[in-house]
C-alpha atoms as a PDB file:
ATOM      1  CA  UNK A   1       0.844 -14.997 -26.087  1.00  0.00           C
ATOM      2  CA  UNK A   2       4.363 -13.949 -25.217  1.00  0.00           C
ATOM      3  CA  UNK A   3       4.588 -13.095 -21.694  1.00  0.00           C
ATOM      4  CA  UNK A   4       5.915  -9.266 -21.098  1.00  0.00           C
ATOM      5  CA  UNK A   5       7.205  -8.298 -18.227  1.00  0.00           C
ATOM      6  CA  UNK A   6       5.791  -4.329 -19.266  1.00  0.00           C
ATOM      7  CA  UNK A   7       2.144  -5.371 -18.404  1.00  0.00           C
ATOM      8  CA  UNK A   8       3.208  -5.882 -14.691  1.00  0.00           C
ATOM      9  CA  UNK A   9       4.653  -1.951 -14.884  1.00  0.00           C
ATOM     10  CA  UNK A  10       7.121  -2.940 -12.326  1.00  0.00           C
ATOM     11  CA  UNK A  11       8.352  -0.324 -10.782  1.00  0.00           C
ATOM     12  CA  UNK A  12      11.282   0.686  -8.347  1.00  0.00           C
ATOM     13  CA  UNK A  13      10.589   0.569  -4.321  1.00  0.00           C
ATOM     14  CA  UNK A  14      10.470   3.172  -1.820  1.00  0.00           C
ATOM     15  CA  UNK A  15      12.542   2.930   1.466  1.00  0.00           C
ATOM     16  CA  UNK A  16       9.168   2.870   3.359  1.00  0.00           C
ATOM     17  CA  UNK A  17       8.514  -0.005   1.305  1.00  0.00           C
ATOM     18  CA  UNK A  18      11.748  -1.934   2.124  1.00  0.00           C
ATOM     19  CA  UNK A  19      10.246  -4.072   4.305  1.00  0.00           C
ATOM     20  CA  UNK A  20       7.549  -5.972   2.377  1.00  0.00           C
ATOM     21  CA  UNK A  21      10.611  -7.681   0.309  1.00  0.00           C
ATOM     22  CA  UNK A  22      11.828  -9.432   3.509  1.00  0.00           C
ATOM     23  CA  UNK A  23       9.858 -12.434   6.010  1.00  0.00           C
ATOM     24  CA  UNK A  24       7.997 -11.231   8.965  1.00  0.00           C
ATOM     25  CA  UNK A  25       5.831 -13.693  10.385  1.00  0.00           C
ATOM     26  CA  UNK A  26       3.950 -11.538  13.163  1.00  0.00           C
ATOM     27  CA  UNK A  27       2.951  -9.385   9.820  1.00  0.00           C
ATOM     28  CA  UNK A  28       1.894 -12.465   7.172  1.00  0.00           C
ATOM     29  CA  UNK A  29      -1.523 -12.209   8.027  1.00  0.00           C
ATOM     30  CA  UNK A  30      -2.493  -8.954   8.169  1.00  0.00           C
ATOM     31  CA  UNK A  31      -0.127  -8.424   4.679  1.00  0.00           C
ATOM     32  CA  UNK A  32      -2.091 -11.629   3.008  1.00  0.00           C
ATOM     33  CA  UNK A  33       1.758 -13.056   2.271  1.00  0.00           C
ATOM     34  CA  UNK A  34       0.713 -15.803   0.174  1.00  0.00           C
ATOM     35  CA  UNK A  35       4.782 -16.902   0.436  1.00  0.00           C
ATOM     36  CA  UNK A  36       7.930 -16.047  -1.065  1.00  0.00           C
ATOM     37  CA  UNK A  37      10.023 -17.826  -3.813  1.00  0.00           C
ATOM     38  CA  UNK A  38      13.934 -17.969  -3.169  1.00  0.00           C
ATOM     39  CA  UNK A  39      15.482 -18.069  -6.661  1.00  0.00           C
ATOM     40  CA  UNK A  40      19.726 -17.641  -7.653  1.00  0.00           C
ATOM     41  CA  UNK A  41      20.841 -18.100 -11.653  1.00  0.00           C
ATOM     42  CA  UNK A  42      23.499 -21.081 -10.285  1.00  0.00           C
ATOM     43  CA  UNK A  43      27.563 -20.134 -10.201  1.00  0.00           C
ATOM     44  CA  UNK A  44      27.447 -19.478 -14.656  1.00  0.00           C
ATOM     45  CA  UNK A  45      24.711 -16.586 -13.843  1.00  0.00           C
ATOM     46  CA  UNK A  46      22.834 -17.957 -16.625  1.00  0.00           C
ATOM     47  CA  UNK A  47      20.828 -20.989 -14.833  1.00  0.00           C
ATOM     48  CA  UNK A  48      17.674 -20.677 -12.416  1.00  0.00           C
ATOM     49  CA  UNK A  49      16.757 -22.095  -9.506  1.00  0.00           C
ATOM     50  CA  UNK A  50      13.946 -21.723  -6.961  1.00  0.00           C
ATOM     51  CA  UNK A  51      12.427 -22.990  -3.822  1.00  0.00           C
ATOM     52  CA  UNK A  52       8.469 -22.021  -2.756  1.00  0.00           C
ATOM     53  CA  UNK A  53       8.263 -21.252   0.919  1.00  0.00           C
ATOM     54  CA  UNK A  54       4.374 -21.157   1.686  1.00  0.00           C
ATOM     55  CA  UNK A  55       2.937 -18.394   4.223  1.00  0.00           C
ATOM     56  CA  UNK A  56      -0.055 -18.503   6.349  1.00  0.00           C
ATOM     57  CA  UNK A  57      -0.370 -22.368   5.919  1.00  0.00           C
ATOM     58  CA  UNK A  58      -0.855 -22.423   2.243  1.00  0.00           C
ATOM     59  CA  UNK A  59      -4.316 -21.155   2.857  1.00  0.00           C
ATOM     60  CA  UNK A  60      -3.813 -18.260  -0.240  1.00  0.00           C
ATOM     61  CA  UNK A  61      -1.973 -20.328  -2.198  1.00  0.00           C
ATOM     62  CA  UNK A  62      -5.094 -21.014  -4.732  1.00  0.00           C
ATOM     63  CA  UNK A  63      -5.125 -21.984  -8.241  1.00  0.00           C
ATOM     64  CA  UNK A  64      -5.661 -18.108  -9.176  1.00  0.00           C
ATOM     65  CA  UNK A  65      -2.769 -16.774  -7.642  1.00  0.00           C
ATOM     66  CA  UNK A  66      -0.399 -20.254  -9.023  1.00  0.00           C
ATOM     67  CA  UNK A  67      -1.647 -18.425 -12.474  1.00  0.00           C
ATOM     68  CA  UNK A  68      -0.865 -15.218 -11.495  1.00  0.00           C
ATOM     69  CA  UNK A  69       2.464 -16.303 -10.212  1.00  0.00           C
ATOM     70  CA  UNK A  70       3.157 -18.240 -13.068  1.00  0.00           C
ATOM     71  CA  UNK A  71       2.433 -15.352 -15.327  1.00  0.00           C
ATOM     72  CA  UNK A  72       5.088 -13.069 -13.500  1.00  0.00           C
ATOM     73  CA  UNK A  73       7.557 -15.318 -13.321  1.00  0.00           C
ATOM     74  CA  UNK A  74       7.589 -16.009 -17.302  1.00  0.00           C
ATOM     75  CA  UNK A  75       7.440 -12.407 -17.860  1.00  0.00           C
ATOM     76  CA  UNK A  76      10.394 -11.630 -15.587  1.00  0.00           C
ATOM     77  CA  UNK A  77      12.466 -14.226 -17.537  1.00  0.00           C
ATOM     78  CA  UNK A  78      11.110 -13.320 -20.643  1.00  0.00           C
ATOM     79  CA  UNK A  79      12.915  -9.674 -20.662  1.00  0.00           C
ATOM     80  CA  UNK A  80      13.072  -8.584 -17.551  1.00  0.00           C
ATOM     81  CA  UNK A  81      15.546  -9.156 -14.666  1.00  0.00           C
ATOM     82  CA  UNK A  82      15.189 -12.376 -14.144  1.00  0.00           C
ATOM     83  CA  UNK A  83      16.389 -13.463 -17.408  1.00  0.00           C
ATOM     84  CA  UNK A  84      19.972 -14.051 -16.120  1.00  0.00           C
ATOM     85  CA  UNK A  85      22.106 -12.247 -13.888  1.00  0.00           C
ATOM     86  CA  UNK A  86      23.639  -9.605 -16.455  1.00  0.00           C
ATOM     87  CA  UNK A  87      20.328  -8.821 -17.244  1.00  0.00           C
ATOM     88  CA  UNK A  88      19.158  -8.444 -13.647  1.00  0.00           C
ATOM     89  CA  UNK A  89      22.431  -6.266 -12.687  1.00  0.00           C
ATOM     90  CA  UNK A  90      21.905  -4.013 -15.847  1.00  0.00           C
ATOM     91  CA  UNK A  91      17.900  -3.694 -14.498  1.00  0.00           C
ATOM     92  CA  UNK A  92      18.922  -2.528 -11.837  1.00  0.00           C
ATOM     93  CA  UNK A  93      21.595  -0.356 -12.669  1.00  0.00           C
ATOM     94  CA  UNK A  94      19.203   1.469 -14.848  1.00  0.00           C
ATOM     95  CA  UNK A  95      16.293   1.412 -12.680  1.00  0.00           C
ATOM     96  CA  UNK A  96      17.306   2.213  -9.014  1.00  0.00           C
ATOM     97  CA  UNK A  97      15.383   1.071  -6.235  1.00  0.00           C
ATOM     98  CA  UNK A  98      17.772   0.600  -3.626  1.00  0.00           C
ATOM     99  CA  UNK A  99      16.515  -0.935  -0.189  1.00  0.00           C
ATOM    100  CA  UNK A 100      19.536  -1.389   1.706  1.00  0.00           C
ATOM    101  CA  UNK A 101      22.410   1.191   3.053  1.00  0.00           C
ATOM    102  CA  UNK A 102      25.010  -0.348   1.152  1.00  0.00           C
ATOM    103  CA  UNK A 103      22.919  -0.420  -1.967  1.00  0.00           C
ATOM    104  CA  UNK A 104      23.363  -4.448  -2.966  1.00  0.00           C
ATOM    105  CA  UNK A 105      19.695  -5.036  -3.061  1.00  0.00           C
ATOM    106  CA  UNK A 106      16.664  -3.660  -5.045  1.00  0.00           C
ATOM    107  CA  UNK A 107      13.158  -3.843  -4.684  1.00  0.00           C
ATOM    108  CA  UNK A 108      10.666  -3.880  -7.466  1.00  0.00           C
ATOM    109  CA  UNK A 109       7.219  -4.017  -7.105  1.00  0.00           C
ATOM    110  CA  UNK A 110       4.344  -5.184  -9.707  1.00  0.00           C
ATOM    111  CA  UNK A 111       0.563  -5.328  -9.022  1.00  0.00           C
ATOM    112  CA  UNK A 112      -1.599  -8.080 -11.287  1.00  0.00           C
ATOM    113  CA  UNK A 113      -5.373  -8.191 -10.319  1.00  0.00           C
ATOM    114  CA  UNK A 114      -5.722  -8.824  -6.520  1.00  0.00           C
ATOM    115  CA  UNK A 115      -1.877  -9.860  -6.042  1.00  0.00           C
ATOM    116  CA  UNK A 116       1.007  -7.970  -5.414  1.00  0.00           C
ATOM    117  CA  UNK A 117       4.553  -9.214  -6.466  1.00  0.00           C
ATOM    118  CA  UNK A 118       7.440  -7.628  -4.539  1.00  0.00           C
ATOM    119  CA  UNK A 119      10.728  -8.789  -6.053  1.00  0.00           C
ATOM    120  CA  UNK A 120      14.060  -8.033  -4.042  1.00  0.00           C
ATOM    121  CA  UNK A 121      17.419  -8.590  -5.689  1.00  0.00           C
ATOM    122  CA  UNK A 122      20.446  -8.905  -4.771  1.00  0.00           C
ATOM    123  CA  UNK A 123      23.376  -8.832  -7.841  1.00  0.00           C
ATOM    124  CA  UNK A 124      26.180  -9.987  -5.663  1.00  0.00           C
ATOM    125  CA  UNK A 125      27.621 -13.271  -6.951  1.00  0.00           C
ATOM    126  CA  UNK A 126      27.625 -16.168  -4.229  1.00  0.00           C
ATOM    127  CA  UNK A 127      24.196 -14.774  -3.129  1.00  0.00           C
ATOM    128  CA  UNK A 128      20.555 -16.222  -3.473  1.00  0.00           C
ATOM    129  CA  UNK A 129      20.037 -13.475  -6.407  1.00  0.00           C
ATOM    130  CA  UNK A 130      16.047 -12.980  -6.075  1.00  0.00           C
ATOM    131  CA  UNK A 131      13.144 -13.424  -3.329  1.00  0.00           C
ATOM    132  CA  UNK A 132      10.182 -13.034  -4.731  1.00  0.00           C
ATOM    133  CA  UNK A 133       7.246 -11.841  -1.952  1.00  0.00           C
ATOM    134  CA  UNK A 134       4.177 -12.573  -2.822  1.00  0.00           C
ATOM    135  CA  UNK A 135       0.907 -10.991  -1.482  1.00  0.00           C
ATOM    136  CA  UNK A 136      -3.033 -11.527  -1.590  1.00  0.00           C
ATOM    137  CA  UNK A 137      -4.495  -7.599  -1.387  1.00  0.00           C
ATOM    138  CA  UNK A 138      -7.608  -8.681  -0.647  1.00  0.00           C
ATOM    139  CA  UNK A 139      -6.246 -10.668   2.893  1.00  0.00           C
ATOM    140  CA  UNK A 140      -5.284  -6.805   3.892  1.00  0.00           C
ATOM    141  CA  UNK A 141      -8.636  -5.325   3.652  1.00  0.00           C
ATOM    142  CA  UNK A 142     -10.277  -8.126   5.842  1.00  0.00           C
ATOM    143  CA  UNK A 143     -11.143  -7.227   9.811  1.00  0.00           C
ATOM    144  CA  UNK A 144      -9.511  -3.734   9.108  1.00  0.00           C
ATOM    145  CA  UNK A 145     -10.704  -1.208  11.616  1.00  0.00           C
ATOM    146  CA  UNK A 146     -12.915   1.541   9.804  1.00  0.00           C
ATOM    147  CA  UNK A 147     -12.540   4.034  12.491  1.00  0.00           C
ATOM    148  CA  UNK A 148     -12.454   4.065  16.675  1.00  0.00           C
ATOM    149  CA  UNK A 149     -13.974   6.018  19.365  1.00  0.00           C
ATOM    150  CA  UNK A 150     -13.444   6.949  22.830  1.00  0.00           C
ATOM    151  CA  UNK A 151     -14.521   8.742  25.818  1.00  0.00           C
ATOM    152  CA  UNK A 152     -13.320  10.941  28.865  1.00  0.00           C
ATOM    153  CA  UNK A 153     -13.951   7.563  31.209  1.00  0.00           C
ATOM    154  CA  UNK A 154     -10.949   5.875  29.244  1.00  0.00           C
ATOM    155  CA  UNK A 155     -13.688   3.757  27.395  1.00  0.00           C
ATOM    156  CA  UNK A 156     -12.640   3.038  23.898  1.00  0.00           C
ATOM    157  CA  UNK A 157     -14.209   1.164  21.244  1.00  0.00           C
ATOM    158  CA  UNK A 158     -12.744  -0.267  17.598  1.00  0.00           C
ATOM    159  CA  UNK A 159     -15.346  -0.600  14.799  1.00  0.00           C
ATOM    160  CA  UNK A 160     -14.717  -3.040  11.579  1.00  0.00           C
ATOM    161  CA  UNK A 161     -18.736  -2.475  10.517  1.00  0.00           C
ATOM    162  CA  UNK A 162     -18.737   1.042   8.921  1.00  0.00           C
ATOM    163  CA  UNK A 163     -22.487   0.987   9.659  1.00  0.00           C
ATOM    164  CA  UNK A 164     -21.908   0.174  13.393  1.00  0.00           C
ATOM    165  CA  UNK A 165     -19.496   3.131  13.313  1.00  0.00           C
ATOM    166  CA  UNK A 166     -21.772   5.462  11.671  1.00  0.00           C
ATOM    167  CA  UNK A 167     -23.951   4.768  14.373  1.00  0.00           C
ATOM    168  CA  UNK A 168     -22.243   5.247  17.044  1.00  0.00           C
ATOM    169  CA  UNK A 169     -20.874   8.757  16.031  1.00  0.00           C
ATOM    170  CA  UNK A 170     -24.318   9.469  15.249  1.00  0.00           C
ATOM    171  CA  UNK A 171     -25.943   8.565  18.871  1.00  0.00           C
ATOM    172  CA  UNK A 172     -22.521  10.211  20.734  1.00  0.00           C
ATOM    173  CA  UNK A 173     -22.075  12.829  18.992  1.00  0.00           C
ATOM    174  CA  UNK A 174     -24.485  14.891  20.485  1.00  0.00           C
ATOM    175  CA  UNK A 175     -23.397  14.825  23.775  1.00  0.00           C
ATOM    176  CA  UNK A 176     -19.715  14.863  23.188  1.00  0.00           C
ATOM    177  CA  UNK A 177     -19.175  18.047  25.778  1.00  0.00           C
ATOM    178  CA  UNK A 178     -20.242  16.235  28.474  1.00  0.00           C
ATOM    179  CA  UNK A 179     -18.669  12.557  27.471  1.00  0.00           C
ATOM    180  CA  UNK A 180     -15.770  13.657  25.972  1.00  0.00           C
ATOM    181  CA  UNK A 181     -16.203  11.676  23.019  1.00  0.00           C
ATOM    182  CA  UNK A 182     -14.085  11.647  20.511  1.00  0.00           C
ATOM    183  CA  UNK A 183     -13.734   9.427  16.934  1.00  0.00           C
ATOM    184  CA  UNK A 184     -11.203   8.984  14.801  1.00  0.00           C
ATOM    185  CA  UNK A 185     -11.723   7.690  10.854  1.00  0.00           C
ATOM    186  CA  UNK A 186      -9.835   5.402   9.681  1.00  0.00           C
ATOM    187  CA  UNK A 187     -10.795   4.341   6.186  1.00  0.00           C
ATOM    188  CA  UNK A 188     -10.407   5.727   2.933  1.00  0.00           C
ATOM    189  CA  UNK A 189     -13.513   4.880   2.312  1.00  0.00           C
ATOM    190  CA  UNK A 190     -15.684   8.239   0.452  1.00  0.00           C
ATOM    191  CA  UNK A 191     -18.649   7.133   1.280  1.00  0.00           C
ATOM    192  CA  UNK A 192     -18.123   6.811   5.012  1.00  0.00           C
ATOM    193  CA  UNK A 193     -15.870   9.530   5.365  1.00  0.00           C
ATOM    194  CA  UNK A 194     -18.751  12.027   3.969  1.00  0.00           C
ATOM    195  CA  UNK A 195     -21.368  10.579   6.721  1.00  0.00           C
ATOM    196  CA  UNK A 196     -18.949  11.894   9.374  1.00  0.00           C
ATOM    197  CA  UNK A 197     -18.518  14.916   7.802  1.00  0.00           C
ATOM    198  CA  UNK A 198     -22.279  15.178   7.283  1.00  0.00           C
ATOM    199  CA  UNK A 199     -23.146  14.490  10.746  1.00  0.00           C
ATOM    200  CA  UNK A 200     -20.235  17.126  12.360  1.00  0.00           C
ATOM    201  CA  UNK A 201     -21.832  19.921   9.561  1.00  0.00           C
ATOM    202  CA  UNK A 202     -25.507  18.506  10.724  1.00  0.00           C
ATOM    203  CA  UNK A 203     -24.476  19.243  14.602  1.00  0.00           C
ATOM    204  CA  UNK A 204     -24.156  22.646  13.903  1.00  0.00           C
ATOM    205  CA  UNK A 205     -27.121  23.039  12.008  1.00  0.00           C
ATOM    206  CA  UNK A 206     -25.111  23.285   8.808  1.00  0.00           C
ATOM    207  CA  UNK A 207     -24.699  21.328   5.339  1.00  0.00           C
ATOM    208  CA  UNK A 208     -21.570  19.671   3.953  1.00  0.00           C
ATOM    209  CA  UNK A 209     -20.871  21.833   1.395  1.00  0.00           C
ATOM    210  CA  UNK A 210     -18.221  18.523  -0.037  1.00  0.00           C
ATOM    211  CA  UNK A 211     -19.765  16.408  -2.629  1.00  0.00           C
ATOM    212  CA  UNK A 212     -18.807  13.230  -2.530  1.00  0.00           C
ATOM    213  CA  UNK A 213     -16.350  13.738  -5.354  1.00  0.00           C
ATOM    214  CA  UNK A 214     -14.275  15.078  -2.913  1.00  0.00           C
ATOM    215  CA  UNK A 215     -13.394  12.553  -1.022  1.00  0.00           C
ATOM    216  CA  UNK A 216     -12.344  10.288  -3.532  1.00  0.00           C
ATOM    217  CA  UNK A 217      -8.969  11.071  -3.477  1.00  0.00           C
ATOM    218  CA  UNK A 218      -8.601  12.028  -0.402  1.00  0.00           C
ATOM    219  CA  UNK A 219      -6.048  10.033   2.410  1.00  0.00           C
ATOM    220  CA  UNK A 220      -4.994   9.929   5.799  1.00  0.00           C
ATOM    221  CA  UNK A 221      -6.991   9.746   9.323  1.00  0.00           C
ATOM    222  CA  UNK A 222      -9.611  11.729  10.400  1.00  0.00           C
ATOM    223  CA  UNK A 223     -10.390  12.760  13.736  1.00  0.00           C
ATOM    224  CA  UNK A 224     -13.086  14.688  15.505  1.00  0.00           C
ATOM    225  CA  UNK A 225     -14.323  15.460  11.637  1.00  0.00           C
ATOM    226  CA  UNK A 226     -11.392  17.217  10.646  1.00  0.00           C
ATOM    227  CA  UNK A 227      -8.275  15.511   8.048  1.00  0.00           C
ATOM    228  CA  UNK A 228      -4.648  15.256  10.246  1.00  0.00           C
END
């Protein structure tokens, strides 16, 4: 099957954004950076070279994502901008996606199964054209906090287990006038983000009116029961 670069819907960065298409090593773990592959079309435009520089000690590197990789890469020469660079200047020409103040390099991102591919280019000649960023989306769900708590005393406390959470709000709660407690959600998660909401409702001898429904799309951090 011909690869096509359309299945990735690549689409153009945000400046918030900007930063995944660059190396930060105090970041790689928590991001899942699988590594990043350095690639220029050679001094005729129409050649292509590239270098893999591994992240996290090869440890995502698996035969999965080399498929996945593999796959994106083909596609992107196939017809999209990595075909050459006329083809990668007129991409981006046409497409925006501007990550740096004097608008040389773009940023394109592309999600396939549990990867994502953030492609930065640069159509300068005499430049390294493309780095390719590579990511592992499950590595960033892994150890993230589900919500924290705290107290008047200055005691605070950092939960990972949504059940050990749940608890907690649920055996604090109660006496939060006199401890001073106070929990913020984290997660996105519906399911745990109702059982707060159930047990502030429940507090005041009330029901959550909310299905669960609602909180499906629903984003940000919660505290004390209530959305920021």
């Amino acid at each position: 099957m011909k690869p096509n670069s359309n299945c990735f819907s690549l689409r153009p960065a945000t400046c918030k954004e900007a930063s995944l298409f660059y190396l930060d090593d105090q970041a790689d773990r928590s991001l899942g950076t699988v590594g990043h592959v350095r690639m220029d079309f050679g001094s005729s435009g129409k050649g292509f070279y590239h270098t893999w520089w591994p992240h996290n000690g090869e440890q995502f590197n698996t035969p999965e994502f080399k498929e996945a990789l593999q796959q994106f890469v083909d596609a992107m020469r196939t017809d999209g901008p990595l075909r050459d660079l006329p083809s990668m200047d007129r991409f981006c020409r046409q497409n925006g996606g501007a990550i740096t103040e004097d608008g040389l390099s773009y940023g394109y991102l592309a999600e396939m199964g549990s990867y994502r591919f953030c492609l930065r280019c640069t159509t300068s000649p005499g430049e390294y054209q493309c780095y390719l960023y590579c990511y592992d989306l499950r590595q960033q769900t892994l150890d993230r906090p589900v919500g924290r708590v705290s107290f008047a005393n200055g005691e605070h406390m950092e939960f990972t287990a949504p059940q050990d959470y749940l608890r907690t709000i649920r055996e604090e709660l109660p006496t939060k006038d006199g401890t001073g407690f106070l929990f913020e959600t984290l997660t996105d998660a519906p399911a745990v983000r109702k059982a707060v909401d159930d047990m502030v409702y429940d507090l005041y001898g009330e029901e959550n009116p909310r299905p669960l429904e609602d909180y499906v799309s629903r984003q940000g951090p919660e505290m004390g029961g209530q959305q920021m």
